[in-house]
C-alpha atoms as a PDB file:
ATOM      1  CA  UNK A   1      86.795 228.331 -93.216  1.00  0.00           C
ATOM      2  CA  UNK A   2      89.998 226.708 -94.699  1.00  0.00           C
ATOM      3  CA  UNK A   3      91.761 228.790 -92.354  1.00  0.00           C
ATOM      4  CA  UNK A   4      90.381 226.744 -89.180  1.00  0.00           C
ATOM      5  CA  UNK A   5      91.733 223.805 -90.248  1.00  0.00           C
ATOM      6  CA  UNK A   6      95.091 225.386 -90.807  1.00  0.00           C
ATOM      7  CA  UNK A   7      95.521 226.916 -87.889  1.00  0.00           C
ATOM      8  CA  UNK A   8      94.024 224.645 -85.202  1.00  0.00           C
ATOM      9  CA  UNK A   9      96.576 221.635 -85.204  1.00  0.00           C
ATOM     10  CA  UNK A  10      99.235 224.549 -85.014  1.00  0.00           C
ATOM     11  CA  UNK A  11      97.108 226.442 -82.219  1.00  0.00           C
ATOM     12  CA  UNK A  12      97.175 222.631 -80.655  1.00  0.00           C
ATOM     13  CA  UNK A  13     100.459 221.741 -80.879  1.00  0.00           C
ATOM     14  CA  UNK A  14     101.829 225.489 -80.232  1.00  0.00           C
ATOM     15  CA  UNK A  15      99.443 225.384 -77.250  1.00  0.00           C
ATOM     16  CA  UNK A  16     101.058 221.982 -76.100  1.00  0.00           C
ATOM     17  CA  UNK A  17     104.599 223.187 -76.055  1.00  0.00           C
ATOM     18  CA  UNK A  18     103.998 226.657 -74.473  1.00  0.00           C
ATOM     19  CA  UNK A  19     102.392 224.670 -72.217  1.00  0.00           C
ATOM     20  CA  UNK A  20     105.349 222.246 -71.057  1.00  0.00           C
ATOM     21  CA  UNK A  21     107.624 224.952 -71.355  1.00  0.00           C
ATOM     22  CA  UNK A  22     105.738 227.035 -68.398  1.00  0.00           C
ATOM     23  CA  UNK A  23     105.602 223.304 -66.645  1.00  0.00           C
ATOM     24  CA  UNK A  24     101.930 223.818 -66.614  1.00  0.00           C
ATOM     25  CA  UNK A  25     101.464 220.313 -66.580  1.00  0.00           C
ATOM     26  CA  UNK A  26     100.099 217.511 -63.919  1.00  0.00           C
ATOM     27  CA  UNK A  27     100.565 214.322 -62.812  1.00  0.00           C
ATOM     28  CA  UNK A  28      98.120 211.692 -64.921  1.00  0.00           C
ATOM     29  CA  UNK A  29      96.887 208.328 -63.597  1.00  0.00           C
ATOM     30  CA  UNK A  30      99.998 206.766 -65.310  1.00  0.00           C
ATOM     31  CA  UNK A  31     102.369 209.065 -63.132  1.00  0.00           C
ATOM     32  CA  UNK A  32     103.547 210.860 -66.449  1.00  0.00           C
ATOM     33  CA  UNK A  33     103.346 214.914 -66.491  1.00  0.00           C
ATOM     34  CA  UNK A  34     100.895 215.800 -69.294  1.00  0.00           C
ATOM     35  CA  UNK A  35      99.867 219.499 -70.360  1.00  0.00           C
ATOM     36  CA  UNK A  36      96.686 220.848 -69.453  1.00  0.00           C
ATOM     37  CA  UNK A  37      96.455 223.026 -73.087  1.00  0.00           C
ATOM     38  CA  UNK A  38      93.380 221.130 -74.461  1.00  0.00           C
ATOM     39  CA  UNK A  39      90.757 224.103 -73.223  1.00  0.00           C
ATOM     40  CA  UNK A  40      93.207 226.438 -75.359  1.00  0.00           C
ATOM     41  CA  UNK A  41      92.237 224.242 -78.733  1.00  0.00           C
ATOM     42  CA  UNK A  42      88.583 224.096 -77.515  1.00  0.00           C
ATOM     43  CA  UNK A  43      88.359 227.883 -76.557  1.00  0.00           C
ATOM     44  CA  UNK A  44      89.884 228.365 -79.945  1.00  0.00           C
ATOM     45  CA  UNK A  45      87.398 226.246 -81.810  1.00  0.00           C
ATOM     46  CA  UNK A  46      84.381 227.929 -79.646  1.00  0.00           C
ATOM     47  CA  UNK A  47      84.960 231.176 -80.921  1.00  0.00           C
ATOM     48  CA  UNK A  48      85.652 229.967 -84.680  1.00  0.00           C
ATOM     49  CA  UNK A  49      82.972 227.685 -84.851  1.00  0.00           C
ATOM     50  CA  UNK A  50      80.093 229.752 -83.779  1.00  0.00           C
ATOM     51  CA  UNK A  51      81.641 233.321 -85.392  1.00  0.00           C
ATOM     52  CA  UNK A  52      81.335 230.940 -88.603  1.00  0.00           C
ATOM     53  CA  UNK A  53      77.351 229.580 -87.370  1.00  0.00           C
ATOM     54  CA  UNK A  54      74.291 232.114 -87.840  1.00  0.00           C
ATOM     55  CA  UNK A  55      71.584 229.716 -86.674  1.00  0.00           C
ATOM     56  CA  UNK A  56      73.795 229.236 -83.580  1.00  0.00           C
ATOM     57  CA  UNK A  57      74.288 233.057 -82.872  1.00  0.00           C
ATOM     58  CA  UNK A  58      72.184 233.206 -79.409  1.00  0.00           C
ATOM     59  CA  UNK A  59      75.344 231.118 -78.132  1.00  0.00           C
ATOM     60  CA  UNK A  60      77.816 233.444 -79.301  1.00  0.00           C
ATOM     61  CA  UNK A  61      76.890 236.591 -77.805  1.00  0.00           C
ATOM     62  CA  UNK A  62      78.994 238.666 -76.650  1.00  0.00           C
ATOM     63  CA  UNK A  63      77.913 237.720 -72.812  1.00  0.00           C
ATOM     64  CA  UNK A  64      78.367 234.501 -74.102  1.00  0.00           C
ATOM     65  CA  UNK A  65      81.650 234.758 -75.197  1.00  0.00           C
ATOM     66  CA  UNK A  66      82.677 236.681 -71.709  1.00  0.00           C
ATOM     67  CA  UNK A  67      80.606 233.985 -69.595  1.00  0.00           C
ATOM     68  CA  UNK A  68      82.682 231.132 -71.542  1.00  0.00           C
ATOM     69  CA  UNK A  69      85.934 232.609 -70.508  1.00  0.00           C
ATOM     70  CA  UNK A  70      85.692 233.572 -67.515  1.00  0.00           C
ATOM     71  CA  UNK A  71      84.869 229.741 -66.348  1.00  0.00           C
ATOM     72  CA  UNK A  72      87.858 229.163 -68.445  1.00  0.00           C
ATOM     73  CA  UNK A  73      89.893 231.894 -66.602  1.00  0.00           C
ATOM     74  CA  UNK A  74      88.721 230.545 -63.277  1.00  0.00           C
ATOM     75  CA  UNK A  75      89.657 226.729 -64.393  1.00  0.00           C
ATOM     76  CA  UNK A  76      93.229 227.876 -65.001  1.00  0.00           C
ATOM     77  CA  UNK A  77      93.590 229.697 -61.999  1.00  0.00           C
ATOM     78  CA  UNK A  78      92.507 226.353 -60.064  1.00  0.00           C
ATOM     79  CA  UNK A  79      94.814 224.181 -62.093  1.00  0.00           C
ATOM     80  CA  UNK A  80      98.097 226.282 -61.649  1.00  0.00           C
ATOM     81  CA  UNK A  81      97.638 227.786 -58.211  1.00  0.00           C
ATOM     82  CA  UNK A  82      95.455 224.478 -56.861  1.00  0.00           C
ATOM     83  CA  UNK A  83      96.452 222.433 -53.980  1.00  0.00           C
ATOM     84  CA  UNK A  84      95.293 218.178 -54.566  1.00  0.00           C
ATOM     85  CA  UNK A  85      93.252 218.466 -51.728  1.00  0.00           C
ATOM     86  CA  UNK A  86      90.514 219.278 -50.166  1.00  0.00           C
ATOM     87  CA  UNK A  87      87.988 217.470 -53.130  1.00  0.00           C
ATOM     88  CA  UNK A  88      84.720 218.872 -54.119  1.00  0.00           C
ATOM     89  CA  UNK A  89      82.926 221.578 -53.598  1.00  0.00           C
ATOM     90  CA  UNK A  90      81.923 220.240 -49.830  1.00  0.00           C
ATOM     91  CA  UNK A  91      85.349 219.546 -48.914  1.00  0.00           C
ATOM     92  CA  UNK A  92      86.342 223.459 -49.950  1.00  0.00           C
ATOM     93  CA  UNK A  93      83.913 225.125 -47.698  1.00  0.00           C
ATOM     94  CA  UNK A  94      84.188 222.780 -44.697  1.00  0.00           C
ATOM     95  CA  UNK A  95      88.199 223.907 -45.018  1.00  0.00           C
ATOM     96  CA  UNK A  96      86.677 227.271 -45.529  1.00  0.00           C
ATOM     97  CA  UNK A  97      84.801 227.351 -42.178  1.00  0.00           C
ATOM     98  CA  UNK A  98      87.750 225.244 -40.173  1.00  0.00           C
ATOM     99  CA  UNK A  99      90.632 227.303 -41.695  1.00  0.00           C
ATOM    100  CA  UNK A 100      89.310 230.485 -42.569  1.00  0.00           C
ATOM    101  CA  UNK A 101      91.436 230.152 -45.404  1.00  0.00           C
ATOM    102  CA  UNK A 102      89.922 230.980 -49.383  1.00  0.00           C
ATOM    103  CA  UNK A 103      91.225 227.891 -51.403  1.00  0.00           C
ATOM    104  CA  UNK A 104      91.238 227.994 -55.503  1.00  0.00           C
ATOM    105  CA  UNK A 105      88.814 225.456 -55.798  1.00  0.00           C
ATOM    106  CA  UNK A 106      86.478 228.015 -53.441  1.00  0.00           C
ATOM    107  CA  UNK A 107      87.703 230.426 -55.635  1.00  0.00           C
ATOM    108  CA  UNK A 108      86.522 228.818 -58.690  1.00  0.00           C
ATOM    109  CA  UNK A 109      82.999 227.730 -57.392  1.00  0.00           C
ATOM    110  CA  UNK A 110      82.308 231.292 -56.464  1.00  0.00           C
ATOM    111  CA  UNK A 111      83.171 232.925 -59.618  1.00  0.00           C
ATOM    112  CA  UNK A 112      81.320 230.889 -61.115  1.00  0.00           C
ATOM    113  CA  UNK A 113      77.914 231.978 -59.692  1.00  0.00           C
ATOM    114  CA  UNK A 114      78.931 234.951 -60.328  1.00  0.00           C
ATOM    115  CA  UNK A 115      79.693 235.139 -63.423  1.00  0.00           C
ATOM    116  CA  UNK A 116      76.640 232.988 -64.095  1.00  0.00           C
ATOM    117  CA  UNK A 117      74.086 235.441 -62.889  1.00  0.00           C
ATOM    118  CA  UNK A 118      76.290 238.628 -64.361  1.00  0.00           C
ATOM    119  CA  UNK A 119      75.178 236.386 -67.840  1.00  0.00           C
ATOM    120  CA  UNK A 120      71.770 235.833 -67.200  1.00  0.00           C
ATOM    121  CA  UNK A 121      71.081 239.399 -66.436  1.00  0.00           C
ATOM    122  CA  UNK A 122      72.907 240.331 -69.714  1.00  0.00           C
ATOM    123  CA  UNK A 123      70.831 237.755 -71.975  1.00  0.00           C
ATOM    124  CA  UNK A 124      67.076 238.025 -72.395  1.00  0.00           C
ATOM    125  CA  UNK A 125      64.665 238.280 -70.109  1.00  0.00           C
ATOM    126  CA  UNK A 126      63.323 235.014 -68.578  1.00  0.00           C
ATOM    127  CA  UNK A 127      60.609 233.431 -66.417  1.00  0.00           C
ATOM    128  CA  UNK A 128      61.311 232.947 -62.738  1.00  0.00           C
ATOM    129  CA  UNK A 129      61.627 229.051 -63.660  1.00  0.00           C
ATOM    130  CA  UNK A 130      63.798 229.107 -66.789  1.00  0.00           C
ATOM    131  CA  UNK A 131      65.411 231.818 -64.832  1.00  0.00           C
ATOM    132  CA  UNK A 132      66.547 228.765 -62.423  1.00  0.00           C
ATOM    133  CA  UNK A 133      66.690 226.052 -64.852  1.00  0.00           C
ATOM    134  CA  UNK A 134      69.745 228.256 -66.850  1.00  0.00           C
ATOM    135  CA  UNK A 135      70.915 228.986 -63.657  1.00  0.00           C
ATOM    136  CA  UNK A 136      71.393 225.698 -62.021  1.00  0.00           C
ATOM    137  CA  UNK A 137      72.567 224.238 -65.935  1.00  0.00           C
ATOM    138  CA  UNK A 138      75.126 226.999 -66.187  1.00  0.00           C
ATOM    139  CA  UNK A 139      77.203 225.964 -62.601  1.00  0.00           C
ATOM    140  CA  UNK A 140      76.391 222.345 -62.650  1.00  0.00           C
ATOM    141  CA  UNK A 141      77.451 221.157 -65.989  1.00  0.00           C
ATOM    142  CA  UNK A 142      80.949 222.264 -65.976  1.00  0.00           C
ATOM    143  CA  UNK A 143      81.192 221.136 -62.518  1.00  0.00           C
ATOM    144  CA  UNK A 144      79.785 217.427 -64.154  1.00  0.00           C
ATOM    145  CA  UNK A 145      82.220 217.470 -66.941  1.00  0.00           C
ATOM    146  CA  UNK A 146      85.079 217.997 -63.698  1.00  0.00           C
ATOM    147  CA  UNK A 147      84.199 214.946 -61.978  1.00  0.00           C
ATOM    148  CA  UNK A 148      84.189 213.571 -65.014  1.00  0.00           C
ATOM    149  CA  UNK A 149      87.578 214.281 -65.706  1.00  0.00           C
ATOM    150  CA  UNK A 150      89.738 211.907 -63.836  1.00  0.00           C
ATOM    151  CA  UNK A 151      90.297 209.142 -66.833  1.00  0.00           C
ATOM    152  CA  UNK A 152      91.513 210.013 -70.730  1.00  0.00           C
ATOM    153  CA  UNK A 153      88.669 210.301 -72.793  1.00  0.00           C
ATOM    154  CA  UNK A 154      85.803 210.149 -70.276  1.00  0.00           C
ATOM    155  CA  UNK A 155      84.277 213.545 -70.698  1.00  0.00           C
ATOM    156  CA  UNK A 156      85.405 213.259 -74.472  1.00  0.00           C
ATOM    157  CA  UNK A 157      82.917 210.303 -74.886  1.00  0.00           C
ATOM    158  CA  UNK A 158      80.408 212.697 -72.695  1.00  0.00           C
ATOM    159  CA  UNK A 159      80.663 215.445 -75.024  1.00  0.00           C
ATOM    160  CA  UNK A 160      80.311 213.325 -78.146  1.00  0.00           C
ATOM    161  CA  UNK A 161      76.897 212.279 -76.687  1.00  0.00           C
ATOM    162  CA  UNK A 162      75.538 215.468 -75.523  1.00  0.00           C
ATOM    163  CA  UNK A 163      76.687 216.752 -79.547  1.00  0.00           C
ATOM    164  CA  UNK A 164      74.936 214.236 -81.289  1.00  0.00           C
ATOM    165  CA  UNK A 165      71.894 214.786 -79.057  1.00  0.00           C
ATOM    166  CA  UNK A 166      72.223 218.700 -79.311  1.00  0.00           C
ATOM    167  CA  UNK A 167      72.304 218.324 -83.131  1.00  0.00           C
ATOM    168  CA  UNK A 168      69.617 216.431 -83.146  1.00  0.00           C
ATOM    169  CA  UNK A 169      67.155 217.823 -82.032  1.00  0.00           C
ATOM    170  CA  UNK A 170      68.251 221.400 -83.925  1.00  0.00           C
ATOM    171  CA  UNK A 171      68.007 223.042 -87.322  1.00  0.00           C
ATOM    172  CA  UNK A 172      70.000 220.641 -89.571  1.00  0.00           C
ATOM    173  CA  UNK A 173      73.482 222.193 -89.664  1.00  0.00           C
ATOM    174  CA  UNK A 174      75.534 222.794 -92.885  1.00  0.00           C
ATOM    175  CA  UNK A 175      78.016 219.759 -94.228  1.00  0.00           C
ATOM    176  CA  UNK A 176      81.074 222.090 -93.142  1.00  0.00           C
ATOM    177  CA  UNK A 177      79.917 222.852 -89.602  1.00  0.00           C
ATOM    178  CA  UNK A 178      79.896 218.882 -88.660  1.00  0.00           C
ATOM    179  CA  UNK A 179      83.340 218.697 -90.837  1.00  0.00           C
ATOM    180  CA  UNK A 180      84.304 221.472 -88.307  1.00  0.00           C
ATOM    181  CA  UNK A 181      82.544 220.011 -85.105  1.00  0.00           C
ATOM    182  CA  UNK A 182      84.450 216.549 -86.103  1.00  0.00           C
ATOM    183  CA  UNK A 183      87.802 218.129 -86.524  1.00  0.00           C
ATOM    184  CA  UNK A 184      88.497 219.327 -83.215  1.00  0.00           C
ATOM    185  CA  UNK A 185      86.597 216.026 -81.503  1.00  0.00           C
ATOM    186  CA  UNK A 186      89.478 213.699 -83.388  1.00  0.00           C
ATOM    187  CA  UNK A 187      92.426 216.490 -82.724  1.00  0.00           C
ATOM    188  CA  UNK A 188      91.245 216.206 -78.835  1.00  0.00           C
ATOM    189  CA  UNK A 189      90.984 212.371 -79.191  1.00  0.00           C
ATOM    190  CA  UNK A 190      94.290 212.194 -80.369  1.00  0.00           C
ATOM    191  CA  UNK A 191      96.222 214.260 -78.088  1.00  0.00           C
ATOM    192  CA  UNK A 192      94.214 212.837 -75.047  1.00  0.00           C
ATOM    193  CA  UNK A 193      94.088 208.886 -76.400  1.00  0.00           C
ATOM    194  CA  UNK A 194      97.537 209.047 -76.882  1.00  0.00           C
ATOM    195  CA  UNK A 195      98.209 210.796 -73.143  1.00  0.00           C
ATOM    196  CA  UNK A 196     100.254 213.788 -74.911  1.00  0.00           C
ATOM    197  CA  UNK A 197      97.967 216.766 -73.418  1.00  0.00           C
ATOM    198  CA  UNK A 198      94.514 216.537 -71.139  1.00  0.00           C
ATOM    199  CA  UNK A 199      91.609 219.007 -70.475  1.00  0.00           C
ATOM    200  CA  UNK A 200      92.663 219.806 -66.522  1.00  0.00           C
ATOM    201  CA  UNK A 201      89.975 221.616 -64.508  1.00  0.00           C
ATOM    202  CA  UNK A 202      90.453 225.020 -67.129  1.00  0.00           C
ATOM    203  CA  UNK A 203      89.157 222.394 -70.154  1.00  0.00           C
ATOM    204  CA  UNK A 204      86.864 220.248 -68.540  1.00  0.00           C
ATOM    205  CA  UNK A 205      84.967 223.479 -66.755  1.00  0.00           C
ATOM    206  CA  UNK A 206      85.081 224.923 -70.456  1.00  0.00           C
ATOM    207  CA  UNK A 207      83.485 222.222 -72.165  1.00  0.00           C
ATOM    208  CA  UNK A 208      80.828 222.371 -69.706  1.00  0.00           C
ATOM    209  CA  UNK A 209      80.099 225.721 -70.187  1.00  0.00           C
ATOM    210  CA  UNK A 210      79.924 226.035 -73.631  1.00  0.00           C
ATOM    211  CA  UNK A 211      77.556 222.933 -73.412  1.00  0.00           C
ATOM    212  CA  UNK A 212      75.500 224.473 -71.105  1.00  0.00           C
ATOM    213  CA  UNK A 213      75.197 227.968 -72.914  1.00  0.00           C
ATOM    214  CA  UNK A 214      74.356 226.347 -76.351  1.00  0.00           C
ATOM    215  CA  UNK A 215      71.694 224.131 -73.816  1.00  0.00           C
ATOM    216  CA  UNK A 216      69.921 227.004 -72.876  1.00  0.00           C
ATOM    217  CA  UNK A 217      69.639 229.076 -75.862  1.00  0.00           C
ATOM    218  CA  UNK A 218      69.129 225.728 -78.418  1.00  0.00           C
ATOM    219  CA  UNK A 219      66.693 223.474 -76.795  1.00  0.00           C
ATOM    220  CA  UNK A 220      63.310 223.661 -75.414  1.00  0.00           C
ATOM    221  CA  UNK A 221      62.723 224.549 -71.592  1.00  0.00           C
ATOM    222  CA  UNK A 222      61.041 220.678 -71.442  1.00  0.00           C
ATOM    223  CA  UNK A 223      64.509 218.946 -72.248  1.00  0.00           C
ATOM    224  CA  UNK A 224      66.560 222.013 -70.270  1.00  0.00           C
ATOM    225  CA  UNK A 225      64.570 220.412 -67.373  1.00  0.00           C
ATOM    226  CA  UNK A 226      65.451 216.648 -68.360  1.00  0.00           C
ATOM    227  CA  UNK A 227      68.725 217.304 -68.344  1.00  0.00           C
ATOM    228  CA  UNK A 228      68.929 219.373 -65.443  1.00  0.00           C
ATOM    229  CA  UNK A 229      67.686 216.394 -63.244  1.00  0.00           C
ATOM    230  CA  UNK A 230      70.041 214.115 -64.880  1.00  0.00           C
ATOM    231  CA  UNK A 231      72.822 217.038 -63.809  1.00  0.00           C
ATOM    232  CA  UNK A 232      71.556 217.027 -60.397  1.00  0.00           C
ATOM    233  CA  UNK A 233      71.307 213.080 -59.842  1.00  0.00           C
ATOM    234  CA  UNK A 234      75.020 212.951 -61.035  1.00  0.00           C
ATOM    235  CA  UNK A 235      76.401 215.903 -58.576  1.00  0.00           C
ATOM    236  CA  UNK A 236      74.173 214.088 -55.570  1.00  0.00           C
ATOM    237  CA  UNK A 237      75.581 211.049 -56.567  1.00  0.00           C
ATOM    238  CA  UNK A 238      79.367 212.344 -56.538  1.00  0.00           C
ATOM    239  CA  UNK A 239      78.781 213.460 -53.331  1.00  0.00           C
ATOM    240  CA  UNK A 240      78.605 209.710 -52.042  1.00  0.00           C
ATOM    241  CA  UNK A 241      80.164 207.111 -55.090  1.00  0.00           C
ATOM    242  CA  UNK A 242      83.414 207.621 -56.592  1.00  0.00           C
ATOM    243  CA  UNK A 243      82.397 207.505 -60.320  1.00  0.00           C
ATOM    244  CA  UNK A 244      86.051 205.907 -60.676  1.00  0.00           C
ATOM    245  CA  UNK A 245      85.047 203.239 -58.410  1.00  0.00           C
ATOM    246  CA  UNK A 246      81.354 202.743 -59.560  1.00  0.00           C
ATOM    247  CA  UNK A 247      82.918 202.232 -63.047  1.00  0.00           C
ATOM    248  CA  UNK A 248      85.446 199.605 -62.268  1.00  0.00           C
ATOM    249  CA  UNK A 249      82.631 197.459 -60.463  1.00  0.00           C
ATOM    250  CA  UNK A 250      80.807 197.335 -63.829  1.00  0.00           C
ATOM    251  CA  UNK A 251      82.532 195.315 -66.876  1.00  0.00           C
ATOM    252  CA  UNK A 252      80.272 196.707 -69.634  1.00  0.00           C
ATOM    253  CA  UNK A 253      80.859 200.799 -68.443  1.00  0.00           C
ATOM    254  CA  UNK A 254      84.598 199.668 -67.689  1.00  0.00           C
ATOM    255  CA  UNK A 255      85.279 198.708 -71.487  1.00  0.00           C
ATOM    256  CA  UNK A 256      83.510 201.886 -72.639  1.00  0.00           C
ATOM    257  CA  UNK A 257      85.471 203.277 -70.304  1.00  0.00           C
ATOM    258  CA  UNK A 258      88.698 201.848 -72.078  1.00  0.00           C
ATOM    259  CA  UNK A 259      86.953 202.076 -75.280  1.00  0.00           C
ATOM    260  CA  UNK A 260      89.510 204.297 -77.530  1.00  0.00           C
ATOM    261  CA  UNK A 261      92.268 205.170 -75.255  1.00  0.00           C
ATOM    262  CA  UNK A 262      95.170 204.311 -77.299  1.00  0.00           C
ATOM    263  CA  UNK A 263      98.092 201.825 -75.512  1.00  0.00           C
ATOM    264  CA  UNK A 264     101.908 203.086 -75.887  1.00  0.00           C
END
């Protein structure tokens, strides 16, 4: 265990420079290029952290482990081959069906169904209706944590929520797994409060997934369907508001919104 927190500052700085070097990078709100290498240090952390967590082990199959990467595979196919435009799964099939041309973002959507139901017919067997539930939490909640990811910190703060709630209501993990768990959450606070490396669509996709998987194997099918209509409210509503927009009409979610993020 002393080993993880050896090696995943290096793995996150290492990852940051590699990262720059290959000018995988975008544009941020601020108009300064920053790194997309934060699903590296996650990804990293993933397979530590639950290799390291028996009472966890349903969400580190091997399926698992092969359903976790390929959304990040997919993610970082969208960020370095992605156009800006079009936005959102609706806007990629509408240029779809006026173009006739595949875009990344189509790309993306469609591998992840795929590899979605290649998982669930690899896992356990399941009911018609949890069959769906998983289903529809596997694709929407990385495509959530996306939308999400337009502002430092926003699907950080997310995350931290859905955690605490996932811990909660799950066997009481050992002192060193919540060390663990905190580590990486103030490593990717750092690098993203201070605007030195961000998720991109290959992180924020990731953290989604793994969410989703330890979701579906963790808690009962009553709060899989809770928070599946909570998912689904927040996709309908993206189709319409600009979560951006809805947040800097409201003071009190536009300080939590600000809430952390470091100023240079």
């Amino acid at each position: 265990m002393i080993a993880y927190f050896i090696t995943i500052p290096i793995i996150a700085y290492l990852s940051m420079i590699a990262f720059r070097t290959m000018e995988l990078s975008v544009m941020n709100f601020e108009g300064k290029r920053v790194p997309y290498s934060l699903g590296v240090v996650i990804i990293f952390s993933y397979s530590f952290l639950y290799a390291h967590t028996p009472h966890l082990e349903k969400s580190l199959s091997i399926a698992s482990f092969i359903f976790v990467l390929a959304i990040w595979l997919l993610g970082l196919i969208d960020d370095v081959f992605g156009k800006p435009y079009p936005k959102g799964l609706k806007g990629h099939v509408i240029y779809f069906l006026k173009n006739k041309k595949v875009t990344t973002g189509l790309v993306k959507a469609i591998g992840t169904v795929v590899a979605t139901i290649l998982y669930l017919f690899s896992s356990e067997t399941r009911s018609l209706i949890t069959y769906m539930i998983a289903f529809l939490l596997l694709t929407g909640i990385p495509h959530v944590m996306n939308l999400f990811d337009t502002r430092p910190l926003r699907v950080w703060k997310l995350t931290l929520c859905c955690t605490i709630f996932i811990l909660a209501l799950s066997p009481l993990p050992s002192f060193l797994f919540v060390v663990m768990v905190l580590t990486l959450f103030y490593i990717w606070y750092v690098l993203e409060g201070y605007r030195k490396a961000m998720l991109g669509d290959n992180g924020a996709t990731l953290v989604g997934a793994i969410l989703a998987i330890v979701i579906i194997n963790q808690l009962t099918i009553t709060v899989q369907y809770g928070l599946l209509l909570f998912v689904l409210v927040l996709i309908l509503a993206a189709e319409k508001y600009s979560f951006s927009a809805l947040i800097e009409n409201s003071s009190f979610l536009k300080a939590v919104d600000r809430l952390g993020v470091i100023k240079k």
